[in-house]
N, C-alpha and C. Protein backbone atom coordinates (compact mmCIF):
# COMPACT_ATOMS: atom_id res chain seq x y z
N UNK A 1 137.56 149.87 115.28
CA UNK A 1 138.60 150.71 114.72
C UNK A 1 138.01 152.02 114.22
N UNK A 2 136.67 151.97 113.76
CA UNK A 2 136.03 153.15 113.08
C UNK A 2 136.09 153.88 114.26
N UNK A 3 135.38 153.59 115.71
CA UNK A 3 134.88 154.28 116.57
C UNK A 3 136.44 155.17 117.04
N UNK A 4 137.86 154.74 116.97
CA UNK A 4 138.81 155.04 117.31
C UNK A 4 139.43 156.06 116.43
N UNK A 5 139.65 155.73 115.15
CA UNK A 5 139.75 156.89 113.62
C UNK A 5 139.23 158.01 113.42
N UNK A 6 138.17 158.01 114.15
CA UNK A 6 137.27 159.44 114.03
C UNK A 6 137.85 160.10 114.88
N UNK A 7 138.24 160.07 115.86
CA UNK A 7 138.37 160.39 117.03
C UNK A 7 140.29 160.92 117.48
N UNK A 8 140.74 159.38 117.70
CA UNK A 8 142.49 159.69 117.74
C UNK A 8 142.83 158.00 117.16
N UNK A 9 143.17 157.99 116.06
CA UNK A 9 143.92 157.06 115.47
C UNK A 9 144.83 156.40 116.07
N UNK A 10 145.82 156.97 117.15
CA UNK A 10 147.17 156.93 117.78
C UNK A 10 146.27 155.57 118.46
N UNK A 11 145.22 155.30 118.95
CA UNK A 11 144.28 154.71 119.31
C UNK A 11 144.06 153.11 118.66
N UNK A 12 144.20 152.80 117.72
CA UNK A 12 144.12 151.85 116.50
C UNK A 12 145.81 150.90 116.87
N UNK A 13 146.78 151.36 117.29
CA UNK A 13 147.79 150.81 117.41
C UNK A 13 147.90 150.28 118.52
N UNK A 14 147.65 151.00 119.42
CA UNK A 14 147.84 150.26 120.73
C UNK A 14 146.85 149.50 120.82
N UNK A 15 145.54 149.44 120.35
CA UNK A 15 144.72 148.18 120.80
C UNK A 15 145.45 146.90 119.93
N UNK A 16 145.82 147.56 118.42
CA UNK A 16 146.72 146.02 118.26
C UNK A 16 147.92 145.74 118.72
N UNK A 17 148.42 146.53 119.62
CA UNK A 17 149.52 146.05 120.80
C UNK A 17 149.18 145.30 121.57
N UNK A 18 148.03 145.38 121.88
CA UNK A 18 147.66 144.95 123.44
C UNK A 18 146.98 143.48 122.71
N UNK A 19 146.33 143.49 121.71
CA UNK A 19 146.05 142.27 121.34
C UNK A 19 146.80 141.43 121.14
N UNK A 20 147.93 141.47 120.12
CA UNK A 20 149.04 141.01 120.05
C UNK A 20 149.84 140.63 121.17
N UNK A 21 150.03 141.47 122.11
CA UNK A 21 150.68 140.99 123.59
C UNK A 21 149.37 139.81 124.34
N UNK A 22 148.75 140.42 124.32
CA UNK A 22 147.61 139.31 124.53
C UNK A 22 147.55 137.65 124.53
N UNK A 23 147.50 137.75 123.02
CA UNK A 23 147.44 136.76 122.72
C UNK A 23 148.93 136.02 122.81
N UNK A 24 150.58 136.59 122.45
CA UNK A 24 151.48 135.71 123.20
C UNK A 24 151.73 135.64 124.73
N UNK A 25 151.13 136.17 125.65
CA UNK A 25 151.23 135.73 126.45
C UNK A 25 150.48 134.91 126.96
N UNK A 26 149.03 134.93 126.33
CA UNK A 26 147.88 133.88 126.69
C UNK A 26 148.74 132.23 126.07
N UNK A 27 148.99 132.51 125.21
CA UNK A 27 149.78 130.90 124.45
C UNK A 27 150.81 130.23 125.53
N UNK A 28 151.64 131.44 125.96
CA UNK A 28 152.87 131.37 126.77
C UNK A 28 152.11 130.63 127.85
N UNK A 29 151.24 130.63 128.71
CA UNK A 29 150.40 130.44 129.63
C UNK A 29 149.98 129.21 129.47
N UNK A 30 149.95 128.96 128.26
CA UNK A 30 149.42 127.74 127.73
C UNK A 30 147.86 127.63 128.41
N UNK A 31 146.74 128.55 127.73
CA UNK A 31 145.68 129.04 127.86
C UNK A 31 144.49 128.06 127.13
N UNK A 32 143.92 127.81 127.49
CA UNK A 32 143.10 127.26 126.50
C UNK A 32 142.62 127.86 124.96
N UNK A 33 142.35 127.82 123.66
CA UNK A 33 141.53 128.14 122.52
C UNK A 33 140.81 128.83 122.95
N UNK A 34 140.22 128.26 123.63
CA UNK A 34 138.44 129.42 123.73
C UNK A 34 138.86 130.40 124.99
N UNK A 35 139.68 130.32 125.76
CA UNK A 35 140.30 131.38 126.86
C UNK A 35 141.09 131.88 126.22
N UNK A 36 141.83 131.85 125.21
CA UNK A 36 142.80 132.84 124.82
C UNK A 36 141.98 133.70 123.79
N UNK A 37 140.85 133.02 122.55
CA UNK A 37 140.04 133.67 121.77
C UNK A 37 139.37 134.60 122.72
N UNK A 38 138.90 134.66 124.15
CA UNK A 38 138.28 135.78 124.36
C UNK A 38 138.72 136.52 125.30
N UNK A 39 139.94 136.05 125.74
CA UNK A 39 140.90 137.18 126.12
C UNK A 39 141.85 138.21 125.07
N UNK A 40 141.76 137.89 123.78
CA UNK A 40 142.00 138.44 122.78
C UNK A 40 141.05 139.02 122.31
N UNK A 41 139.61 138.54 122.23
CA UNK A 41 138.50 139.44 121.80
C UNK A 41 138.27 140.64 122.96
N UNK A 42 138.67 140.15 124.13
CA UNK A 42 138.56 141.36 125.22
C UNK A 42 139.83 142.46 125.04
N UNK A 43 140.93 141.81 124.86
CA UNK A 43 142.09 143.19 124.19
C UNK A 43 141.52 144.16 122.95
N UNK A 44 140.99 143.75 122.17
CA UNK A 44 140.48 144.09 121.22
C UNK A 44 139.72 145.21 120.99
N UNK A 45 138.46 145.40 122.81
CA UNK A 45 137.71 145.98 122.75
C UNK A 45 137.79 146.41 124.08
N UNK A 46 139.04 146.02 124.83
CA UNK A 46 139.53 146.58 125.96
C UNK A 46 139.18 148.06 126.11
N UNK A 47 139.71 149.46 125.34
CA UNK A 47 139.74 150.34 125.42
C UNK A 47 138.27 151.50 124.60
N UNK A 48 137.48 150.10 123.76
CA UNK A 48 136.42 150.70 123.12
C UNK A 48 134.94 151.48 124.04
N UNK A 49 135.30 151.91 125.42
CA UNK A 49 134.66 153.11 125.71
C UNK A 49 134.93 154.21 126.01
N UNK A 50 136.70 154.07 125.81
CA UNK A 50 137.36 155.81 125.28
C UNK A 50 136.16 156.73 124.74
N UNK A 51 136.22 156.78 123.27
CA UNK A 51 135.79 158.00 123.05
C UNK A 51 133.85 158.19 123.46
N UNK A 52 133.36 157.28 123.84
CA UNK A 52 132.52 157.43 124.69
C UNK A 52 132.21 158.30 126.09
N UNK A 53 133.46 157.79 126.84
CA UNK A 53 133.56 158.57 127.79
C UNK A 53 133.84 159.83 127.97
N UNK A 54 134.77 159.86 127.37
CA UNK A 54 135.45 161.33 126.43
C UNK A 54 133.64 162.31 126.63
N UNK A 55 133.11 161.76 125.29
CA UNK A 55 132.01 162.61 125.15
C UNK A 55 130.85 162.72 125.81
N UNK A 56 131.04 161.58 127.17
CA UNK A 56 130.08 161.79 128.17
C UNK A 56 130.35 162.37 129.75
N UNK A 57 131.82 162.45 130.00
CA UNK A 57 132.21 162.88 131.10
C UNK A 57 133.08 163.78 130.74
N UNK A 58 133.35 164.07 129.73
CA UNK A 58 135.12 165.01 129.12
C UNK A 58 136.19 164.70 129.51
N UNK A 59 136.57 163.38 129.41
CA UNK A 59 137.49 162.68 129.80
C UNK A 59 137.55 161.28 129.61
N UNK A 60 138.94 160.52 129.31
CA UNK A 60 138.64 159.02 129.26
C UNK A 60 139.74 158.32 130.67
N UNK A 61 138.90 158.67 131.94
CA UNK A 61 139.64 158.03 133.44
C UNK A 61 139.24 156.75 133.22
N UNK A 62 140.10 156.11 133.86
CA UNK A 62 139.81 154.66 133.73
C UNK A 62 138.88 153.87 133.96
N UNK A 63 138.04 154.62 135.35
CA UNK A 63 136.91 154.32 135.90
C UNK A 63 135.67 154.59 134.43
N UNK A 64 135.85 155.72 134.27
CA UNK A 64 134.84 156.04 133.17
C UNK A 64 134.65 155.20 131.60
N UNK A 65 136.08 155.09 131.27
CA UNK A 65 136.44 154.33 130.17
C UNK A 65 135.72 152.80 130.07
N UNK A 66 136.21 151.83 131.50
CA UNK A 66 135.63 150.97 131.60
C UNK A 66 133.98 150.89 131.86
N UNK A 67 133.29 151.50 132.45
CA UNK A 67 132.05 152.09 132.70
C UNK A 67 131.61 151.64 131.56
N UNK A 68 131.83 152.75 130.41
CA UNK A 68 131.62 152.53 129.00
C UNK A 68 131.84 151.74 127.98
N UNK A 69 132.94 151.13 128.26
CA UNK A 69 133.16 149.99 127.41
C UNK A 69 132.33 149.12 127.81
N UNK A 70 131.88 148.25 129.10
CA UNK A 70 130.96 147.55 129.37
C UNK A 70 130.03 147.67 129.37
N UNK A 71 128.95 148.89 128.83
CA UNK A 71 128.32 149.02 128.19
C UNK A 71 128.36 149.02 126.87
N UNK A 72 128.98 149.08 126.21
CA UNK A 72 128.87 149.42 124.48
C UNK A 72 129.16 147.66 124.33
N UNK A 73 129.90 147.14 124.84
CA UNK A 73 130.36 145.24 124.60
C UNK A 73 129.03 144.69 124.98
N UNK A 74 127.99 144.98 126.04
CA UNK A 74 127.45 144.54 126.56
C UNK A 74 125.93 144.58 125.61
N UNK A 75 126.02 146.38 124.74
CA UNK A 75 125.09 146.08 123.51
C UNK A 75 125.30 145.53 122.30
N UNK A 76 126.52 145.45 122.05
CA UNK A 76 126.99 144.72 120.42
C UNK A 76 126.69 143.08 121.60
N UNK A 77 127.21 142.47 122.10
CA UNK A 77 126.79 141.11 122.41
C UNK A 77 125.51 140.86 121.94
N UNK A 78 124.36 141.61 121.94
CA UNK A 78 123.45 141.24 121.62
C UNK A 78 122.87 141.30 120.19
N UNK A 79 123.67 141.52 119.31
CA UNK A 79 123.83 141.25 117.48
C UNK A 79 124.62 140.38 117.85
N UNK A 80 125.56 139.66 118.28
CA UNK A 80 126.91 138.80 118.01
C UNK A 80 126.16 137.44 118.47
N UNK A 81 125.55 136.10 117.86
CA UNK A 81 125.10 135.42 118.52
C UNK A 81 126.27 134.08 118.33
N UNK A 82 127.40 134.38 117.64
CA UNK A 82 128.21 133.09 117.52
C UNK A 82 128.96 132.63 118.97
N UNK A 83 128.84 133.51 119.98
CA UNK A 83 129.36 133.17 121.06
C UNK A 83 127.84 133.09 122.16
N UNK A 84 128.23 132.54 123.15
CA UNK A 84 127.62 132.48 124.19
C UNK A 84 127.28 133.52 125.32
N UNK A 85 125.94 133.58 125.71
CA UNK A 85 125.58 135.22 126.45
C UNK A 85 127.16 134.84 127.17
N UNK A 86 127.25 133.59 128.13
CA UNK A 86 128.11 133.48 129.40
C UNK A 86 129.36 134.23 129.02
N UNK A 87 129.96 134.11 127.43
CA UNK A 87 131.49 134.17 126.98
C UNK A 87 130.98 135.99 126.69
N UNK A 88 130.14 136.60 126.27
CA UNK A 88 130.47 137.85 126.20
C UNK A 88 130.41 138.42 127.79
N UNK A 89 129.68 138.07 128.27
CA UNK A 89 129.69 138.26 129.71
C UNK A 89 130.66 138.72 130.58
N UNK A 90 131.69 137.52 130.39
CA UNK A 90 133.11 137.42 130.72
C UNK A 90 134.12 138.83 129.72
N UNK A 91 133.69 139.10 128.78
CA UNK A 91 134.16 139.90 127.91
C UNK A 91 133.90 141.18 128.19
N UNK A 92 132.75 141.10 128.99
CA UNK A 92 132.43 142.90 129.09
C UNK A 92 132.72 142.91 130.62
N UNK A 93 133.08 142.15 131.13
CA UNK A 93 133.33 142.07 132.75
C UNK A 93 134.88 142.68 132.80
N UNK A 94 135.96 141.79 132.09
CA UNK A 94 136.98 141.61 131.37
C UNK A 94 137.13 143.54 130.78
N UNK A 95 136.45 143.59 129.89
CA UNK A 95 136.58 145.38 129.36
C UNK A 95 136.23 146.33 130.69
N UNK A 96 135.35 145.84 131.57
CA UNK A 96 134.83 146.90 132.65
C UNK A 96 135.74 146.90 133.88
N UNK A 97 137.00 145.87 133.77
CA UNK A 97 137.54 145.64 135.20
C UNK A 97 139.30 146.00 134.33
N UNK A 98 139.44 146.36 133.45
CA UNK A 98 140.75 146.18 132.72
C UNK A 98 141.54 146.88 133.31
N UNK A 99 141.59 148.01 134.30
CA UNK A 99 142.67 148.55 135.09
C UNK A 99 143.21 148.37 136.14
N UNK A 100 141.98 147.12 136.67
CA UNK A 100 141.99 146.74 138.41
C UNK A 100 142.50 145.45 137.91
N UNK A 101 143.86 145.35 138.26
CA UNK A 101 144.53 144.30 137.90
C UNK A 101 143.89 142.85 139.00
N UNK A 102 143.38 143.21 140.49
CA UNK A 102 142.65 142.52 141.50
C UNK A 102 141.58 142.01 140.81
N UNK A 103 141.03 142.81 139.82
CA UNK A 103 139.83 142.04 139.15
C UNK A 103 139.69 141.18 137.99
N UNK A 104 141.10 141.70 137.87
CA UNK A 104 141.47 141.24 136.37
C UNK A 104 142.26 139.51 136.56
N UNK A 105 142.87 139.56 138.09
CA UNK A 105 143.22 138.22 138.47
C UNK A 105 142.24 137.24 138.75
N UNK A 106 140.66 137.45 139.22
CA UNK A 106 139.87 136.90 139.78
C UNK A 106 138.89 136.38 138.28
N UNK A 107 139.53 136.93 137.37
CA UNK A 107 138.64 136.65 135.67
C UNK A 107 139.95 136.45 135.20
N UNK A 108 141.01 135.60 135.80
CA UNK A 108 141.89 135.03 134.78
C UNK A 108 142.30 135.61 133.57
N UNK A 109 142.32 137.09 133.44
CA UNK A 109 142.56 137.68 132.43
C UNK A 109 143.98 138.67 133.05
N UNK A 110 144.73 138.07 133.68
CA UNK A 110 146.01 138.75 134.41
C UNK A 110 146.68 139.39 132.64
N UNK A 111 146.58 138.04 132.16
CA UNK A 111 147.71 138.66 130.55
C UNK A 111 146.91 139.77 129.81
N UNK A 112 145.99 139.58 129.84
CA UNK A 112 145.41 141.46 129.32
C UNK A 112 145.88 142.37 129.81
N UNK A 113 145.95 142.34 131.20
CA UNK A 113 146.09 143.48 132.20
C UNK A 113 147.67 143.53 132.10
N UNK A 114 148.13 142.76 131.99
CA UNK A 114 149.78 142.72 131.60
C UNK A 114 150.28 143.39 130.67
N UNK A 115 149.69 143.17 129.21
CA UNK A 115 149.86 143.53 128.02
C UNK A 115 149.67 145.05 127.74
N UNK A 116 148.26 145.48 128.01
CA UNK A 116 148.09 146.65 128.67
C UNK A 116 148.94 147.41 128.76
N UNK A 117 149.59 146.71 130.46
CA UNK A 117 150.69 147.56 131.08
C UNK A 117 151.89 147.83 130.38
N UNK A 118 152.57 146.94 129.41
CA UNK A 118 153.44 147.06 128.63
C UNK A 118 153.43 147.92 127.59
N UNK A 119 152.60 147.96 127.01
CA UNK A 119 151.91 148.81 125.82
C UNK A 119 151.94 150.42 126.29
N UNK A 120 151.10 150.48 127.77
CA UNK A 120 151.58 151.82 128.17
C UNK A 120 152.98 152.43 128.30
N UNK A 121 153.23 151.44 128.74
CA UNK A 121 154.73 151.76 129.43
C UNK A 121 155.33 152.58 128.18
N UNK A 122 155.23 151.58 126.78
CA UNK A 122 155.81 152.27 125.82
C UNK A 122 155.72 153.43 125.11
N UNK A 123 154.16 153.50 125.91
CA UNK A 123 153.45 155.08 124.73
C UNK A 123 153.85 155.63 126.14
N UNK A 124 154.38 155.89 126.85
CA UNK A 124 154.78 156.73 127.67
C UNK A 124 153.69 156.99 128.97
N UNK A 125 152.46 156.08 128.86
CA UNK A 125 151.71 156.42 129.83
C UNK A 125 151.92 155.98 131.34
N UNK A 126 152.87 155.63 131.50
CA UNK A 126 153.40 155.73 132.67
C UNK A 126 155.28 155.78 132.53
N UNK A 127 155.80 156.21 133.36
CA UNK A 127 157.20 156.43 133.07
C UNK A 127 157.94 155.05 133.44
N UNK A 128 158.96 154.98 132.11
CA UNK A 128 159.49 153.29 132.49
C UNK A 128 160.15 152.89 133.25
N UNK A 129 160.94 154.26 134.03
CA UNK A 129 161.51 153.98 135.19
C UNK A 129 160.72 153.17 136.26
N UNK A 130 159.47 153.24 136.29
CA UNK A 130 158.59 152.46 137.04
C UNK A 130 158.24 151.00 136.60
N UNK A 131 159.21 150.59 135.57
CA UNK A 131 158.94 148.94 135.01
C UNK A 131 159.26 147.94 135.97
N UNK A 132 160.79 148.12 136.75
CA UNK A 132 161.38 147.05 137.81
C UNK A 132 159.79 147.05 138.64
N UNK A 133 159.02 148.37 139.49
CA UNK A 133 158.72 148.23 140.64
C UNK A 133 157.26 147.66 139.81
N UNK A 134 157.05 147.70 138.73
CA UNK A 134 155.76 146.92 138.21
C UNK A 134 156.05 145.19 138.25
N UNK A 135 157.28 144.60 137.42
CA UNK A 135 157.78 144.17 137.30
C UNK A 135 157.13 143.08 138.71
N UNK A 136 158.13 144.06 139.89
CA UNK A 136 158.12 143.11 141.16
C UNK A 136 156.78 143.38 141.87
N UNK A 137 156.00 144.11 141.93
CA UNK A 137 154.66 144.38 142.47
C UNK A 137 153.09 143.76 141.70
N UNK A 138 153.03 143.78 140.28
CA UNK A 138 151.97 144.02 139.43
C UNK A 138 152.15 142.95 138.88
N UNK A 139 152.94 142.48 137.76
CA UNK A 139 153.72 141.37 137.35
C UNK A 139 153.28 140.15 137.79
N UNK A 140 152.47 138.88 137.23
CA UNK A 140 152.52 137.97 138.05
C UNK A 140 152.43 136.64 137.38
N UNK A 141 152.39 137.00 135.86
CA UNK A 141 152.86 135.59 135.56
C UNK A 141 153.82 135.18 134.78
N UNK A 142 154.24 134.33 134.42
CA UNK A 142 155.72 133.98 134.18
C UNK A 142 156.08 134.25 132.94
N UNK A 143 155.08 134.22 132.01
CA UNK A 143 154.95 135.03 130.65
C UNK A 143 155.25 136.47 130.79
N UNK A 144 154.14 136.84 131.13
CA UNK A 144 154.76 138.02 131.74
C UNK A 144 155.81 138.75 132.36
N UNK A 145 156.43 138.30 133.19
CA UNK A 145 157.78 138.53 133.96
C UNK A 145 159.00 138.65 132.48
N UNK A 146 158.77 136.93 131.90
CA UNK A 146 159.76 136.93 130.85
C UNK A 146 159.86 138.17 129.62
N UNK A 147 158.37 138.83 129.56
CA UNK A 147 158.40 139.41 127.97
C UNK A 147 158.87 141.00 128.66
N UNK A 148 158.15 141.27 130.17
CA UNK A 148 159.46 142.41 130.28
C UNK A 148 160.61 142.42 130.89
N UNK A 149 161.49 141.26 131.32
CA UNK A 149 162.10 141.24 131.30
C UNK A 149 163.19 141.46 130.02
N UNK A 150 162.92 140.58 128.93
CA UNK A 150 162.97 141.03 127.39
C UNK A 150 163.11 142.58 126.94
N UNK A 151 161.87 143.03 127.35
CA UNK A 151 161.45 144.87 126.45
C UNK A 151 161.77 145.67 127.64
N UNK A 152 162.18 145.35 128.91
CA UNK A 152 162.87 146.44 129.58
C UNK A 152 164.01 146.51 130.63
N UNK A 153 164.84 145.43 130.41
CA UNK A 153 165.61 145.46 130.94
C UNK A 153 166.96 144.65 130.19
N UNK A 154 168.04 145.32 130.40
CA UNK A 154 169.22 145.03 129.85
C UNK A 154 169.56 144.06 130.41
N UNK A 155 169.62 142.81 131.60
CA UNK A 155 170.30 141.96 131.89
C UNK A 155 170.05 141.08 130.44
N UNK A 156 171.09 139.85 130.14
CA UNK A 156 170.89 139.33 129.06
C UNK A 156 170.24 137.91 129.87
N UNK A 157 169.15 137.54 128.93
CA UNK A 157 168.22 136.63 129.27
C UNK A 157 168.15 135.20 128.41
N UNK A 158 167.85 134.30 128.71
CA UNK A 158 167.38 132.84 127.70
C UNK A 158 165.98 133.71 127.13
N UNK A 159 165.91 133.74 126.27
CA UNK A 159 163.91 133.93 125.46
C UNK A 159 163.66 132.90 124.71
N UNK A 160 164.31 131.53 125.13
CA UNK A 160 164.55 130.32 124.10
C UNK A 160 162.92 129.94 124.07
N UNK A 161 162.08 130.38 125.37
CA UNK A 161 160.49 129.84 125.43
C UNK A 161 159.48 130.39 124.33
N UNK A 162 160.33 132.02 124.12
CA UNK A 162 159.30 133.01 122.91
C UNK A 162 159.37 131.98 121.65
């Protein structure tokens, strides 16, 4: 959060969006404890090579962002010894692949990449008119489907599962 405050605060909210989405859709999924704890520790630190990149390329592209985040996860792992090299591993793989939703399916971390997408949608980083064709293209698990179906679309729905 420090590394984000200095920098753009606006920053601090959406990672606890994305965590928060995170983690109900990891439950929704019915995810394991230790798969949802570090798919939530990966929302967390999803976006933490922003201002890195920023100050090493002048820009935070996605390519670059992730670049950096899997590096900076990849040096704090090594102070963090309560987890396992294998589980940060997965965590900085997870932070370095967070836009390539293809990569993000193959590390079982689809609901990050979901949450993400929702979170943008709302800060305007992509226009929401483009939610249906995410929706039916990007969209792929049933948690998912349900929570935007919920936050962007007016048909009236059961959410009896939330």
């Amino acid at each position: 959060m420090e590394l984000f405050a200095e920098e753009d605060a606006t920053q601090i909210a959406h990672t606890q969006c994305v965590a928060h989405y995170t983690q109900i859709l990891a439950k929704m999924e019915k995810c394991s404890q230790e798969q949802t704890e570090t798919l939530v520790a990966a929302a967390w630190l999803h976006d933490v090579g922003c201002p890195s990149a920023r100050a090493k390329y002048g820009n935070s592209l996605p390519i670059n962002q992730q670049t950096e985040g899997e590096r900076i996860v990849n040096e704090w792992a090594e102070d963090y010894q309560e987890w396992s090299s294998e589980r940060w591993t997965l965590i900085s793989k997870i932070v370095g692949f967070h836009h390539q939703y293809q990569k993000m399916k193959e590390l079982h971390a689809e609901v990050l990449y979901e949450a993400d997408l929702i979170v943008n949608l709302f800060e305007g980083y992509y226009p929401l008119d483009n939610a249906h064709h995410y929706y039916n293209t990007i969209v792929t698990t049933d948690s998912g489907k349900l929570l935007f179906e919920m936050l962007f679309f007016k048909e009236k729905k059961n959410f009896s599962q939330l």
